[in-house]
N, C-alpha and C. Protein backbone atom coordinates (compact mmCIF):
# COMPACT_ATOMS: atom_id res chain seq x y z
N UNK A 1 3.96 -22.47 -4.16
CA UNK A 1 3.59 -22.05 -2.82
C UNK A 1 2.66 -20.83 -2.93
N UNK A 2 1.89 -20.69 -2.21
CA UNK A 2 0.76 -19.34 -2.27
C UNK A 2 0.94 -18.78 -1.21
N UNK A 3 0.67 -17.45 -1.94
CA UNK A 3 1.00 -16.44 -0.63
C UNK A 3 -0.20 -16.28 0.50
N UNK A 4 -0.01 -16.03 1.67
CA UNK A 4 -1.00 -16.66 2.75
C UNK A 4 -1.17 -15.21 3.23
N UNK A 5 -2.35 -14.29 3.86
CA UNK A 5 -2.63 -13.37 4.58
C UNK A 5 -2.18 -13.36 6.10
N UNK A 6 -1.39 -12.69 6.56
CA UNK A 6 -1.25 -12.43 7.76
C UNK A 6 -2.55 -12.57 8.72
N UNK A 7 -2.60 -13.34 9.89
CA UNK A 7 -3.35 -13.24 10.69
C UNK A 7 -4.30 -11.73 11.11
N UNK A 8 -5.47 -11.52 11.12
CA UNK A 8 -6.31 -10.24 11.32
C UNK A 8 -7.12 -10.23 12.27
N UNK A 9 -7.65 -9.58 12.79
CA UNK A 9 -8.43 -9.53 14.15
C UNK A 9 -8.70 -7.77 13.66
N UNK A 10 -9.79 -7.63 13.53
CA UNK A 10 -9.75 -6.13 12.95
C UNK A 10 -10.52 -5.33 14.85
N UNK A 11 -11.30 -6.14 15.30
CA UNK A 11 -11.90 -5.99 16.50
C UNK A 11 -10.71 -5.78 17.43
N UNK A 12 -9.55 -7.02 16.99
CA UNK A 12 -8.26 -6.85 18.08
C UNK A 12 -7.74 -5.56 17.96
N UNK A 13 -7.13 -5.45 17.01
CA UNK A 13 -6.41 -4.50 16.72
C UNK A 13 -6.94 -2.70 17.11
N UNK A 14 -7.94 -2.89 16.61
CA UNK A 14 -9.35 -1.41 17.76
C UNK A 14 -8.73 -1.42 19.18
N UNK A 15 -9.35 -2.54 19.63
CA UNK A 15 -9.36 -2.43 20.77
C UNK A 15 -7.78 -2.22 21.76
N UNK A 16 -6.88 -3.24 20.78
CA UNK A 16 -5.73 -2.71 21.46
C UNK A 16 -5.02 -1.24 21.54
N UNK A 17 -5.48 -0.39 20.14
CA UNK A 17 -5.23 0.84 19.66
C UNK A 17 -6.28 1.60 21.07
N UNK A 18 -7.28 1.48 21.04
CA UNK A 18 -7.63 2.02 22.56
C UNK A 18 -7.73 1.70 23.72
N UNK A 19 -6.80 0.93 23.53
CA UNK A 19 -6.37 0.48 25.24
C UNK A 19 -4.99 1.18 25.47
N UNK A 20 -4.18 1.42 24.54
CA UNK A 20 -3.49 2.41 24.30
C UNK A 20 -3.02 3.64 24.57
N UNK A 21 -4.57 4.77 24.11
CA UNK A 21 -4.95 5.63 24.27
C UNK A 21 -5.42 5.64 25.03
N UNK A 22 -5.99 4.91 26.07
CA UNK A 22 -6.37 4.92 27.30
C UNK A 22 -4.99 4.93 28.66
N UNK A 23 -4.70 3.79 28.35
CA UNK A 23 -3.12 4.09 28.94
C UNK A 23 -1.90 3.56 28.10
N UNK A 24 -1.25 4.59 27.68
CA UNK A 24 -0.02 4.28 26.87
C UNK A 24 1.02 3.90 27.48
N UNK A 25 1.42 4.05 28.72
CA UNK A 25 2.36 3.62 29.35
C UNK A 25 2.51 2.29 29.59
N UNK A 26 1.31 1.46 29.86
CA UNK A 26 1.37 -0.45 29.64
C UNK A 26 1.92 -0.45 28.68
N UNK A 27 1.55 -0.27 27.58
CA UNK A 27 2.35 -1.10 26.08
C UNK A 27 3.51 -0.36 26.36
N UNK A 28 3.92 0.57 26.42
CA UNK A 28 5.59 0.85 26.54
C UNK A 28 6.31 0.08 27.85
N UNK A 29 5.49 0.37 28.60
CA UNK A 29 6.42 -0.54 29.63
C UNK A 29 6.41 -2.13 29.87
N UNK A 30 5.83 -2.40 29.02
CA UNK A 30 5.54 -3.85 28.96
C UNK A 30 5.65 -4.46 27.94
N UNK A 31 6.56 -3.67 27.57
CA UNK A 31 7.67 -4.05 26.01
C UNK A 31 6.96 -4.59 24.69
N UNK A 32 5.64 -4.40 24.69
CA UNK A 32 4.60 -4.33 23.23
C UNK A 32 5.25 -3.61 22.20
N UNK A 33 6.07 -2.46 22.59
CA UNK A 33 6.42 -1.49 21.62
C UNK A 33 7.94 -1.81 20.75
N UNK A 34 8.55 -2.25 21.54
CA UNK A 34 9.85 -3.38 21.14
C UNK A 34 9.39 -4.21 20.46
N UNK A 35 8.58 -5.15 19.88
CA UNK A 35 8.25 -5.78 19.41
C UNK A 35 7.17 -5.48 18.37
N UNK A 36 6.13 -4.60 18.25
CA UNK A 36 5.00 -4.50 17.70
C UNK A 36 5.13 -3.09 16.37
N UNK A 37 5.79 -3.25 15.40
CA UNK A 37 6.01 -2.35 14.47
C UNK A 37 4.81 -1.90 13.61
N UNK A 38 4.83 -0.69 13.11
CA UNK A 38 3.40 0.11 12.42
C UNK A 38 3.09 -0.96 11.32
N UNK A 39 4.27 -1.34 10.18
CA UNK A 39 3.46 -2.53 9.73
C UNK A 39 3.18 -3.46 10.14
N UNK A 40 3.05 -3.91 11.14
CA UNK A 40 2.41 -4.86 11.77
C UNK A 40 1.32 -4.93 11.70
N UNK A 41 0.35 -3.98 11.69
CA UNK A 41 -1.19 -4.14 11.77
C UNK A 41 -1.88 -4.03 10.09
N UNK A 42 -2.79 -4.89 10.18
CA UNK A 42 -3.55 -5.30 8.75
C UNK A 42 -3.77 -3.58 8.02
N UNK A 43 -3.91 -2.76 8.69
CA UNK A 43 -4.19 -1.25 8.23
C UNK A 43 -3.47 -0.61 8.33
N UNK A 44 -2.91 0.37 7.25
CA UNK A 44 -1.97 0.80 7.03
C UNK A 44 -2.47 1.91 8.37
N UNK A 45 -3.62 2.60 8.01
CA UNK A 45 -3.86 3.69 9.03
C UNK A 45 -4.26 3.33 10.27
N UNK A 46 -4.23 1.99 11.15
CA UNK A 46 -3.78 1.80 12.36
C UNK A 46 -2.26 2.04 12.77
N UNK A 47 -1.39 1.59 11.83
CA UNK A 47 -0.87 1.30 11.94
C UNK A 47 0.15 2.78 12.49
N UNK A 48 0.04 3.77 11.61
CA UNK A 48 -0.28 5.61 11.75
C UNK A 48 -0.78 5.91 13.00
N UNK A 49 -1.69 5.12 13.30
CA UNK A 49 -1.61 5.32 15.13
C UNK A 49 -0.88 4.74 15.92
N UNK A 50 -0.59 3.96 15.91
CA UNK A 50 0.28 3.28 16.40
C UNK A 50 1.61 4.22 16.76
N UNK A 51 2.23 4.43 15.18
CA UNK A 51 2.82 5.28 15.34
C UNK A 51 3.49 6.21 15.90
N UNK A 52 2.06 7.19 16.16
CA UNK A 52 1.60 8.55 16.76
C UNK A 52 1.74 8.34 18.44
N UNK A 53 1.14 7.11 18.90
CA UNK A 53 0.86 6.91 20.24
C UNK A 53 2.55 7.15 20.64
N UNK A 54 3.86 5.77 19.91
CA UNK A 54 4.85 6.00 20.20
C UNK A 54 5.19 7.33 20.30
N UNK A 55 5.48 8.08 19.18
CA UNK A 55 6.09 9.30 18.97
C UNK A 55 5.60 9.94 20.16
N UNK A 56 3.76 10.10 20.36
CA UNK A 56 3.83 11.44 21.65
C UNK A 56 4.28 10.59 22.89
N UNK A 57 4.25 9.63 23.32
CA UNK A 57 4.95 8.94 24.62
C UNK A 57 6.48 9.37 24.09
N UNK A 58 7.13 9.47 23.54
CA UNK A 58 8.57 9.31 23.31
C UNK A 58 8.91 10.89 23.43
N UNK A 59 7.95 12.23 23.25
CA UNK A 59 8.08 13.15 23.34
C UNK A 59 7.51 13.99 24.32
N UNK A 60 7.10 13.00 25.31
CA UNK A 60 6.33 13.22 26.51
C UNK A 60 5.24 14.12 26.60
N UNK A 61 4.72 13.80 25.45
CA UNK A 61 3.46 14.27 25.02
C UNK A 61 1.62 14.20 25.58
N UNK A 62 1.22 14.29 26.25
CA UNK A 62 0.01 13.85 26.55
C UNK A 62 -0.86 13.13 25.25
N UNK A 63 -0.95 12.13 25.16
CA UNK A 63 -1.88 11.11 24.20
C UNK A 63 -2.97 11.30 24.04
N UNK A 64 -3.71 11.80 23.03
CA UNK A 64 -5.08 12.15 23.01
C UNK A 64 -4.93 12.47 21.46
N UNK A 65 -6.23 11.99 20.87
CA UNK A 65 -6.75 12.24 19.30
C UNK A 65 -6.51 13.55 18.69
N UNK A 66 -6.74 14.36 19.77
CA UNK A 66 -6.73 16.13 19.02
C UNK A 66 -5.34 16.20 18.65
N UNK A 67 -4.02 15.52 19.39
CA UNK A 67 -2.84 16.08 18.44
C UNK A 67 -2.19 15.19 17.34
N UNK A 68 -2.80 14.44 17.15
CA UNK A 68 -2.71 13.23 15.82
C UNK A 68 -1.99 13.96 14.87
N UNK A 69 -2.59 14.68 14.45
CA UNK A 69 -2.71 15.12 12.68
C UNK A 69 -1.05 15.75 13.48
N UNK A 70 -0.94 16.31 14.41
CA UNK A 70 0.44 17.42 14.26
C UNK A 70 1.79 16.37 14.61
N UNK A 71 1.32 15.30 14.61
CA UNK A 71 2.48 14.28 15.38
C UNK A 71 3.54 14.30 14.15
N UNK A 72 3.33 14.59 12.87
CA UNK A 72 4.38 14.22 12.02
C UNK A 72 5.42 15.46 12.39
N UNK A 73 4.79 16.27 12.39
CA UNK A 73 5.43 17.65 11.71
C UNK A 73 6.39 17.76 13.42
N UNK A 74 5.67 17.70 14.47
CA UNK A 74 6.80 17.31 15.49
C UNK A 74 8.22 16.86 15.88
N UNK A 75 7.63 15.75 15.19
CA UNK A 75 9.04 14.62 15.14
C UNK A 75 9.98 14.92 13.79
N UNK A 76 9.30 15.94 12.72
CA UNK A 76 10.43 16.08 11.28
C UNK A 76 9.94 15.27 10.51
N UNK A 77 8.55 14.84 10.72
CA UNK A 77 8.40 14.20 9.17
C UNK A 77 7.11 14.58 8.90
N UNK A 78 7.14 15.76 8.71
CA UNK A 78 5.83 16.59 8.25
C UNK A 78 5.13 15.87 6.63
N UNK A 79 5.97 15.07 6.21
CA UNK A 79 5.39 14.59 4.43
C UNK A 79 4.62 13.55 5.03
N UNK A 80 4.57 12.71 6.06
CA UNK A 80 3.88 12.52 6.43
C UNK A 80 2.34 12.63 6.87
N UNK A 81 1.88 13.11 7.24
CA UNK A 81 0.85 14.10 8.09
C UNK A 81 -0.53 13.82 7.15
């Protein structure tokens, strides 16, 4: 049997990451986030956003690029970062 690549959409995956960041509250409230885990996406470092988007919605954070980098050290997992 050969191992097969997960389905990719590298355009999808953008665009859903800033639809996101545009409004984060759809994918949480519309249960994307229950279902859609960081490895899930073909890139490890989408996937780090992904992440990030949860964590600052979960910390009632305002969503925006400038606090990325500090999202680890927030939540306690600064080895992260």
């Amino acid at each position: 049997m050969t191992e097969r690549l997960p389905p990719q959409s590298e355009s999808s995956e953008i665009a859903f990451l800033g639809a996101c960041l545009y409004d984060p509250e759809l994918a949480v409230e519309e249960g994307v986030a229950a279902d859609l885990k960081a490895g899930d996406f073909f890139k490890r470092s989408r996937g780090l956003v992904w992440r990030a988007i949860l964590d600052l919605y979960h910390i009632k954070e305002a969503i925006d690029v400038v606090p990325f980098p500090d999202v680890p050290a927030k939540r306690g997992r600064a080895d992260e970062s």
